[in-house]
Protein backbone atom coordinates (compact mmCIF):
# COMPACT_ATOMS: atom_id res chain seq x y z
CA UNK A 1 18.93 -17.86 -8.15
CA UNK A 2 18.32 -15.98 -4.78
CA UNK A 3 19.68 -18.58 -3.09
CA UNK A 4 23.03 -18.94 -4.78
CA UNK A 5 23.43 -15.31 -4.35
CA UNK A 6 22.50 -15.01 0.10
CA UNK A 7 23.89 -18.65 0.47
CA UNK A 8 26.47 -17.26 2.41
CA UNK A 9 24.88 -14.87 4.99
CA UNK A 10 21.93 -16.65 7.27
CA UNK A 11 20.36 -13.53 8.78
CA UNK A 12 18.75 -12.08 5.38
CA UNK A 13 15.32 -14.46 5.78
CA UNK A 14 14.46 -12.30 8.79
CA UNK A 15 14.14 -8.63 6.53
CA UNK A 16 12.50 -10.77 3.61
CA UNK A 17 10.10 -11.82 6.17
CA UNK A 18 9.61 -8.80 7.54
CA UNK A 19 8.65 -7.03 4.15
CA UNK A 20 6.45 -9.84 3.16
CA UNK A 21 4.07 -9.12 6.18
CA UNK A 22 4.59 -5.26 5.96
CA UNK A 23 3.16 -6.08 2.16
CA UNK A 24 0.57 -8.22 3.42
CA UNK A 25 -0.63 -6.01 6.43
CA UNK A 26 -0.81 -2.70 3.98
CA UNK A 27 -2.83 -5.00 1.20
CA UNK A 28 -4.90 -5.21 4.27
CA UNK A 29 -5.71 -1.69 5.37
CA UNK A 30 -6.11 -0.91 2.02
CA UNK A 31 -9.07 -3.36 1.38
CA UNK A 32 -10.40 -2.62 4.34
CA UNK A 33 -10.23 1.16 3.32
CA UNK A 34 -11.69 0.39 0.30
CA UNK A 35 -14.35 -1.79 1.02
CA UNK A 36 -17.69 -0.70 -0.27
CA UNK A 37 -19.62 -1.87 3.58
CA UNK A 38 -17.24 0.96 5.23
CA UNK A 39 -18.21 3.98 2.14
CA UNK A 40 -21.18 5.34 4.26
CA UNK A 41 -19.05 5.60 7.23
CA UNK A 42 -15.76 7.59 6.05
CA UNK A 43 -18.10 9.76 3.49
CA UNK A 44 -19.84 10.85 6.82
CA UNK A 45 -17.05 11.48 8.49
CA UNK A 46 -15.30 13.37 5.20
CA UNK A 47 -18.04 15.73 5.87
CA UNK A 48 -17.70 16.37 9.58
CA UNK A 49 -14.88 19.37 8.55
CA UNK A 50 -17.14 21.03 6.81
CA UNK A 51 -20.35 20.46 9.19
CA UNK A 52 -21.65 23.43 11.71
């Protein structure tokens, strides 16, 4: 169906690459953000603010 539709313009695979590894790279951070090996870490540094 996609392809019927762009069939006529050749430069539209570049932006549909583009957002599939902007998708992939921030499915990345995010797990890496959330991963339960890094919790210690950020909760220690959530509390550095707050810290004297």
């Amino acid at each position: 169906m996609f392809r019927e539709f762009f069939r006529g313009a050749s430069l539209l695979d570049l932006p549909m690459v583009a957002m599939f590894g902007f998708i992939v790279s921030f499915v990345a951070v995010v797990c890496w953000t959330m991963s339960r090996r890094r919790h210690a870490r950020f909760d220690a540094m959530s509390r550095l603010p707050l810290d004297d």
